[in-house]
Protein backbone atom coordinates (compact mmCIF):
# COMPACT_ATOMS: atom_id res chain seq x y z
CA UNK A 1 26.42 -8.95 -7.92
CA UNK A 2 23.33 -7.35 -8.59
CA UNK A 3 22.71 -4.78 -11.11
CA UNK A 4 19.48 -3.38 -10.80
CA UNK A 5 17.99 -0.86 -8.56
CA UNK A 6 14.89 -3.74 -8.21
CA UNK A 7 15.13 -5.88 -5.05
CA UNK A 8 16.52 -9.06 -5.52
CA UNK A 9 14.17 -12.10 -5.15
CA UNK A 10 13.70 -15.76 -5.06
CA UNK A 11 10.10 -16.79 -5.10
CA UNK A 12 9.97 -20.72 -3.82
CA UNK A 13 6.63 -22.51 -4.33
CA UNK A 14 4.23 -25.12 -5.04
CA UNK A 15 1.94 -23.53 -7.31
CA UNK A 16 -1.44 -23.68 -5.95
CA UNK A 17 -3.90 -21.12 -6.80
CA UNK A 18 -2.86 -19.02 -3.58
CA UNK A 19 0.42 -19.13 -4.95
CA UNK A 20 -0.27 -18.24 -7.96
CA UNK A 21 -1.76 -15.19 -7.22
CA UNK A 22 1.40 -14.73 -5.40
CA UNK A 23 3.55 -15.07 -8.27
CA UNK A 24 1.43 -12.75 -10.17
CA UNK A 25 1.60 -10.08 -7.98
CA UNK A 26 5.01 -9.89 -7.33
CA UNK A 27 6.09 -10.16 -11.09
CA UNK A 28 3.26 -7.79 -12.17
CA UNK A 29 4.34 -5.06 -9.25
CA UNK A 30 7.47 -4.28 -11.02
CA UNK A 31 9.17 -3.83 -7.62
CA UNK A 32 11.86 -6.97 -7.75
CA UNK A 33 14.13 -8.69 -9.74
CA UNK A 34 13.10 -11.93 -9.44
CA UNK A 35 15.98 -14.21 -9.78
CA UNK A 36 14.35 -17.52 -9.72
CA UNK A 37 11.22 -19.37 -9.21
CA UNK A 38 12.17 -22.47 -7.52
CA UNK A 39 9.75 -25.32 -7.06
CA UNK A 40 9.05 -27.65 -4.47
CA UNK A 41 6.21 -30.97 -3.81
CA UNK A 42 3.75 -29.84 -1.72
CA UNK A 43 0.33 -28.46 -2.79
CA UNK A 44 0.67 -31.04 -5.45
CA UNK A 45 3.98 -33.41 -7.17
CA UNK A 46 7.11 -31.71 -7.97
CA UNK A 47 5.84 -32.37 -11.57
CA UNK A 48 2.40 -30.86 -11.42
CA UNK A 49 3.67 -27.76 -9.59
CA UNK A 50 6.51 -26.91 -12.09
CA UNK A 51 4.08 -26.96 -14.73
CA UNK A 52 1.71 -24.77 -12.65
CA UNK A 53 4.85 -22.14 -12.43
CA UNK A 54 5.69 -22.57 -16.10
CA UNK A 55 1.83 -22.24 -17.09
CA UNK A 56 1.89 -19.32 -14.82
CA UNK A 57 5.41 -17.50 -16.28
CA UNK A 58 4.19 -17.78 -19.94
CA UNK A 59 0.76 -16.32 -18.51
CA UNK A 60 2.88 -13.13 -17.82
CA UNK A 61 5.22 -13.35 -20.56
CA UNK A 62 8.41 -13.64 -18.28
CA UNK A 63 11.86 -15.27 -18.30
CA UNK A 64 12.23 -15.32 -14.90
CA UNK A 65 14.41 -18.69 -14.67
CA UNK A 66 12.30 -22.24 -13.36
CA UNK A 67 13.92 -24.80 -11.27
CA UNK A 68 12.88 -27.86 -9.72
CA UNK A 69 13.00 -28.74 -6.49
CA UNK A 70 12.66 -31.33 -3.85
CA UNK A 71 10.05 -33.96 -4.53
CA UNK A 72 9.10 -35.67 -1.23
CA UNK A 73 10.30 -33.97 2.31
CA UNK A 74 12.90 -34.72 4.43
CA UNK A 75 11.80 -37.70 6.22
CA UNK A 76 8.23 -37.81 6.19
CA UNK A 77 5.83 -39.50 3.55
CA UNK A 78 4.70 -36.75 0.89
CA UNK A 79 1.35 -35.43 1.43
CA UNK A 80 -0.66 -33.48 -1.19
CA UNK A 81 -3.52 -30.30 -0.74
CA UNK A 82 -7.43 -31.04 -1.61
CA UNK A 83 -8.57 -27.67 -2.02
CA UNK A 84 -6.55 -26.97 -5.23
CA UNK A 85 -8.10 -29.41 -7.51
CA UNK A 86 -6.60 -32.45 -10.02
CA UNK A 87 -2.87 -30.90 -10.35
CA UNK A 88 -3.12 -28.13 -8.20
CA UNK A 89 -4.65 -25.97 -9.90
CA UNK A 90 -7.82 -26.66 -11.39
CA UNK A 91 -9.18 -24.17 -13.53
CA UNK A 92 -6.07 -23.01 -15.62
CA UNK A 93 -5.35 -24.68 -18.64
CA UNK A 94 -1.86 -26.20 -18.53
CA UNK A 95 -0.51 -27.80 -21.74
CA UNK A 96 2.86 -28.02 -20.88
CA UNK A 97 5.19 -30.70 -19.18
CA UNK A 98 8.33 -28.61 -17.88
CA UNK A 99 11.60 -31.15 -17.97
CA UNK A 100 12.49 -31.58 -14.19
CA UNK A 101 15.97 -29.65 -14.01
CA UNK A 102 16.42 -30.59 -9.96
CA UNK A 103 18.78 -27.68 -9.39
CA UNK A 104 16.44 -25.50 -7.05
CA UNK A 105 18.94 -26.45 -4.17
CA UNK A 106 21.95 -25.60 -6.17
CA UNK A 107 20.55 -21.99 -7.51
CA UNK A 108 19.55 -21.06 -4.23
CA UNK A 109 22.73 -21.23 -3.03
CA UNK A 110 24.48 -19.77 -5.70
CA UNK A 111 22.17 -16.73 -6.03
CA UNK A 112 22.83 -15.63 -2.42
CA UNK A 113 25.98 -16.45 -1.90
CA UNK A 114 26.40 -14.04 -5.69
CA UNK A 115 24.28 -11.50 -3.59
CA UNK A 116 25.35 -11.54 0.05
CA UNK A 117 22.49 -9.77 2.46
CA UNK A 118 20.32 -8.81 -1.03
CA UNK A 119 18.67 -11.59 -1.88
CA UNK A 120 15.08 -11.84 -0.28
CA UNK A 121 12.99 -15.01 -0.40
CA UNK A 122 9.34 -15.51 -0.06
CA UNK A 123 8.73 -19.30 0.81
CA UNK A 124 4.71 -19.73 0.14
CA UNK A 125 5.26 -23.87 0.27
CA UNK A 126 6.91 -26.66 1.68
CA UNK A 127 10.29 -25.39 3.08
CA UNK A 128 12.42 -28.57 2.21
CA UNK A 129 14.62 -26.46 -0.66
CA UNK A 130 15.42 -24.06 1.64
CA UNK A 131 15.91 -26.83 4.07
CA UNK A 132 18.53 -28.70 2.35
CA UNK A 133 20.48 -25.37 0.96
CA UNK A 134 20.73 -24.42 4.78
CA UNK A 135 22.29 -27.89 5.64
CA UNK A 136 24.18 -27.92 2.93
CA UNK A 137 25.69 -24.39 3.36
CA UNK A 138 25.24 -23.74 6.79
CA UNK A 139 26.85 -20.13 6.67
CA UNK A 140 23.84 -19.69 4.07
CA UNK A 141 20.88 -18.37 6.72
CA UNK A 142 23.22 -14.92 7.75
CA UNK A 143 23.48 -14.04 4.40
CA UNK A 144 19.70 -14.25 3.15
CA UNK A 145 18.30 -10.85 3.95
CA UNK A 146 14.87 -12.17 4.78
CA UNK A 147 12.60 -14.79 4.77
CA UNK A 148 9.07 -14.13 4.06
CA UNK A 149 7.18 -17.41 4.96
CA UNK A 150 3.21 -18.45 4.66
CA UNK A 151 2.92 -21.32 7.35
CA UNK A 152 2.24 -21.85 10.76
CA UNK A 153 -0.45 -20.97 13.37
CA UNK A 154 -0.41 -19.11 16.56
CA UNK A 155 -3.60 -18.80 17.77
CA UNK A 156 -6.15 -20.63 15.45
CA UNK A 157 -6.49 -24.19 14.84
CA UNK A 158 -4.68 -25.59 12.15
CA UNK A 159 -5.87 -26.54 8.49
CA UNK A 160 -4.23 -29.71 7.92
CA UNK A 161 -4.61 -31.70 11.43
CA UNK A 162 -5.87 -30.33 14.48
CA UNK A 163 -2.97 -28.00 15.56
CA UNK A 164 -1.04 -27.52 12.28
CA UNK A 165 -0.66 -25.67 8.90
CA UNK A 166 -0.55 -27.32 5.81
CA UNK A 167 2.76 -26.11 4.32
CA UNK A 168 4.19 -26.81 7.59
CA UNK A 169 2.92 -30.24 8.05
CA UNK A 170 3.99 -30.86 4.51
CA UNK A 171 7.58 -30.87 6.31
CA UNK A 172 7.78 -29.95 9.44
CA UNK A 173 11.48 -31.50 10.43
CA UNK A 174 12.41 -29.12 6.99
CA UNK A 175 10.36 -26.15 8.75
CA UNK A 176 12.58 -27.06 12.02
CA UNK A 177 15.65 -26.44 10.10
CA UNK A 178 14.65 -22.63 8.98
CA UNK A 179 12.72 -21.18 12.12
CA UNK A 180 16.17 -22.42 13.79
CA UNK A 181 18.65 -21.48 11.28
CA UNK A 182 19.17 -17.54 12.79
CA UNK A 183 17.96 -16.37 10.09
CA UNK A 184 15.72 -13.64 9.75
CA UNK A 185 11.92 -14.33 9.42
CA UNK A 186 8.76 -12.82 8.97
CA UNK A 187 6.00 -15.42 9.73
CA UNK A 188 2.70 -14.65 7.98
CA UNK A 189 0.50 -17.56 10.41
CA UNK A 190 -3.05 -18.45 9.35
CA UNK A 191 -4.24 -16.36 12.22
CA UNK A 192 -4.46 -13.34 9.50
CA UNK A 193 -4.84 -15.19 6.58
CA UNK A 194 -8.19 -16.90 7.75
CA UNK A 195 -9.76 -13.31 8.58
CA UNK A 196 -8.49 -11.58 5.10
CA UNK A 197 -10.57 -14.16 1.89
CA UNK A 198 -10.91 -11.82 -1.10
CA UNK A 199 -14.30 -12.80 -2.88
CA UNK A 200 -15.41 -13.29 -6.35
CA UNK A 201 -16.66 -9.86 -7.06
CA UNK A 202 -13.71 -8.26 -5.73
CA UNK A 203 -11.57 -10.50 -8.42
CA UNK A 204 -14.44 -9.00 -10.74
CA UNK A 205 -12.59 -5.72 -10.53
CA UNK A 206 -9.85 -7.71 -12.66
CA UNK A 207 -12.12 -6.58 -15.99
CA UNK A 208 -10.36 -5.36 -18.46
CA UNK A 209 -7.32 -6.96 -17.86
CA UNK A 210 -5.33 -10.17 -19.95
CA UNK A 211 -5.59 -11.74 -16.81
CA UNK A 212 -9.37 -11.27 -16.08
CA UNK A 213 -9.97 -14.69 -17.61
CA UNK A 214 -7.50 -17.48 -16.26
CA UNK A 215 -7.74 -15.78 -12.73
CA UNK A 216 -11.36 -16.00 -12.28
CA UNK A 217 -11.44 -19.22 -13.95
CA UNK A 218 -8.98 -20.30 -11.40
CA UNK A 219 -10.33 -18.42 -8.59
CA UNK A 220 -13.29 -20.21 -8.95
CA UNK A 221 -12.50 -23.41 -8.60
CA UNK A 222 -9.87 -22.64 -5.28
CA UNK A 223 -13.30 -20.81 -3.94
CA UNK A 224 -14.87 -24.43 -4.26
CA UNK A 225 -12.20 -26.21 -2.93
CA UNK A 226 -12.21 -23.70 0.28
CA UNK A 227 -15.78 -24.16 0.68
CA UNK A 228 -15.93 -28.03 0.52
CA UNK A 229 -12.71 -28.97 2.48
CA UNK A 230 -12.15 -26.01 5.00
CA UNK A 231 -16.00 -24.83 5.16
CA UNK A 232 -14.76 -21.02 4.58
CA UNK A 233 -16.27 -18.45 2.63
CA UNK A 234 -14.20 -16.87 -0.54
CA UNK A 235 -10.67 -17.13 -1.61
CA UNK A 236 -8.43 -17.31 1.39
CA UNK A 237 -5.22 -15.60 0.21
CA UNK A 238 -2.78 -17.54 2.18
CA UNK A 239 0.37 -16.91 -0.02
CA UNK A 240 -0.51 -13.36 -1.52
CA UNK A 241 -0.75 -11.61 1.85
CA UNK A 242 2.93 -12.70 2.83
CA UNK A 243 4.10 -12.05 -0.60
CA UNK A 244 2.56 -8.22 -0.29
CA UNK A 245 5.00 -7.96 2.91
CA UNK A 246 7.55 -7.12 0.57
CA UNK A 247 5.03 -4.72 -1.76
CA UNK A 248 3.95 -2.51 1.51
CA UNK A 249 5.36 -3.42 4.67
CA UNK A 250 3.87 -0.31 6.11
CA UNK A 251 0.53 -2.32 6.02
CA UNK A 252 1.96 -5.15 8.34
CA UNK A 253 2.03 -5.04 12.14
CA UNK A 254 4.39 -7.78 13.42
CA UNK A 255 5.52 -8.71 16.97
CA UNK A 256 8.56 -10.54 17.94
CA UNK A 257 8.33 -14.02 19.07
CA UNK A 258 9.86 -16.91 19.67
CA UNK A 259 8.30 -19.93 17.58
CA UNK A 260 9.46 -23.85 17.44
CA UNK A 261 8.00 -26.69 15.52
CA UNK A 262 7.21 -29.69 17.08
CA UNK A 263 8.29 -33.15 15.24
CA UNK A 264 7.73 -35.74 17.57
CA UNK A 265 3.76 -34.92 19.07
CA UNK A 266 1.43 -37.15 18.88
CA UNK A 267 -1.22 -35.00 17.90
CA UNK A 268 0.97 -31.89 17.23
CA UNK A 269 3.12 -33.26 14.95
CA UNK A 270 4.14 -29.93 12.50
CA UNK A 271 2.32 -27.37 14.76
CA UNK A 272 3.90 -23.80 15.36
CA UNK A 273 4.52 -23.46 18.91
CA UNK A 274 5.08 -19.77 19.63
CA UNK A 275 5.80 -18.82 23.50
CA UNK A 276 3.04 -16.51 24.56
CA UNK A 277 3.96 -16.32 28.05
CA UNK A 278 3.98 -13.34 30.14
CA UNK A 279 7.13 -14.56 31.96
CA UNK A 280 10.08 -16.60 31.66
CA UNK A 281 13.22 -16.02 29.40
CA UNK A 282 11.98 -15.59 25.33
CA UNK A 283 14.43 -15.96 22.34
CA UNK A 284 12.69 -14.68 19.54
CA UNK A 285 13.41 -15.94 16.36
CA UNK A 286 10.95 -14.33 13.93
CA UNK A 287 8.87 -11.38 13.67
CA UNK A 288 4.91 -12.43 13.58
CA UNK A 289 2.20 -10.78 10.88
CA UNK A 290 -0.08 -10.44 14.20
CA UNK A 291 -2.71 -7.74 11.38
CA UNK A 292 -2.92 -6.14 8.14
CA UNK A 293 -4.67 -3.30 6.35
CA UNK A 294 -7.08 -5.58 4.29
CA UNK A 295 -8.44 -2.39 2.46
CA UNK A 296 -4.37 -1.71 1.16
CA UNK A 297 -3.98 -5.33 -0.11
CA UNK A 298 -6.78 -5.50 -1.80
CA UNK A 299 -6.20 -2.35 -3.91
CA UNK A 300 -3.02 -2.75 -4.68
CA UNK A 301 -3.75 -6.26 -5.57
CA UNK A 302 -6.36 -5.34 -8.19
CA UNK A 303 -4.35 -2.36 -9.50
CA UNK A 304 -0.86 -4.36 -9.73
CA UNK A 305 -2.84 -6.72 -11.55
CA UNK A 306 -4.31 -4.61 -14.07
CA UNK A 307 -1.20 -2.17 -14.47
């Protein structure tokens, strides 16, 4: 059972340089007890990301425990992101290759099933670990107090095809499984994340800090990436914005809807299909990050950072 006053976290990933920033942020604020960083294939091979997360846990000096997850999704052929670089995370200097302990399945399960209706976790990747623990311990979604979840579009086009999200199209018969699991959800869609990019002189604020260094040198590269495979301007912080749900919800607005991926489209294969009609009988199953205070993240971002 816990025994802490923090709030009890797993943070489940493919470390990315949106995730990372993630990771740092919510280790850096302080605010949680992270139980476990689990990893999962996605922005890059199971192997490359669980060295990003070790590279990025020795950055900040913690023992928060690693485990591997899933390496390809659950039926589909494993894809991999552009924008992140030759291992997924160009720009930081990893050294290290982290054994491959396969157990983020297990842990899950064991840490909230340990913690009934404590344990929160933000999933900023693929969801096929989360996936497989919910079909493997199907009484597991009622007693996971929330899910905090980068993926998915509502209004906006999508970044990986035409009408879907990359983590979502990474697995989308995995992302099935969780929006219809009963669990509860808060969905932070690319519709925010694409108007919220933090630039490089905002990450120039960083100065001063240990961190200053590997996060610009990162940062620069994802800003590249952006810029040559989604034609955007700055650092679009997919991951950080849905992990700073759980730093400040007051700076969220959300609305209730009622959201279903589609597996079998032709050409909307992993899209988020949220019901946005005026009439007829709704089911909502998550809670929808429809704005947030850009002005809050930001400064909390750079002073979490530097603290």
């Amino acid at each position: 059972m816990k025994t802490t006053n923090k709030r009890s976290l797993i943070i489940d990933t493919d470390p990315g340089h949106d995730d990372a920033m993630a990771i740092i942020l919510l280790i850096k604020s302080g605010l949680f007890d992270v139980k476990a960083i689990t990893t999962v294939a996605g922005n890059a091979s199971i192997q490359d990301v669980t060295n990003n997360a070790r590279y990025l846990l020795d950055l900040l000096d913690s023992n928060v425990p690693l485990y591997s997850g899933e390496a390809k999704p659950l039926r589909r052929k494993q894809i991999i992101a552009q924008v992140h670089g030759k291992g997924g995370l160009a720009g930081a200097e990893i050294t290290k290759t982290e054994p491959l302990n396969h157990q983020a399945v297990n842990q899950i399960i064991r840490i909230v099933r340990e913690n009934p209706h404590e344990v929160s976790i933000v999933i900023v990747g693929a969801e096929t670990n989360i996936a497989k623990a919910f079909l493997k311990d199907p009484k597991l979604p009622k007693l996971v107090k929330q899910l905090v979840i980068m993926g998915g579009t509502i209004n906006a086009p999508g970044n990986k095809s035409a009408t879907a999200e990359f983590n979502i199209y990474c697995d989308p018969e995995a992302a099935k499984v969780v929006f219809n699991s009963g669990a509860k959800i808060i969905l932070n869609p690319l519709d925010v994340a694409n108007n919220m990019p933090m630039f490089l002189e905002e990450f120039e604020r960083l100065k001063g800090s240990k961190l200053y260094k590997p996060i610009i040198s990162m940062m620069k590269h994802f800003i590249k990436g952006i810029e040559k495979f989604e034609l955007a301007k700055g650092a679009l912080m997919y991951d950080p914005l849905a992990a700073y749900y759980l730093v400040n919800p007051k700076a969220y607005k959300l609305t209730n809807m009622e959201v279903r991926v589609e597996t079998k489209g032709e050409y909307t294969y992993g899209m988020t299909v949220a019901d946005r009609r005026a009439w007829g009988e709704k089911n909502p199953n998550i809670s929808v990050v429809t704005s947030i205070d850009r002005k809050s993240f930001v400064n909390d971002f750079i002073r979490i950072i530097k603290s």
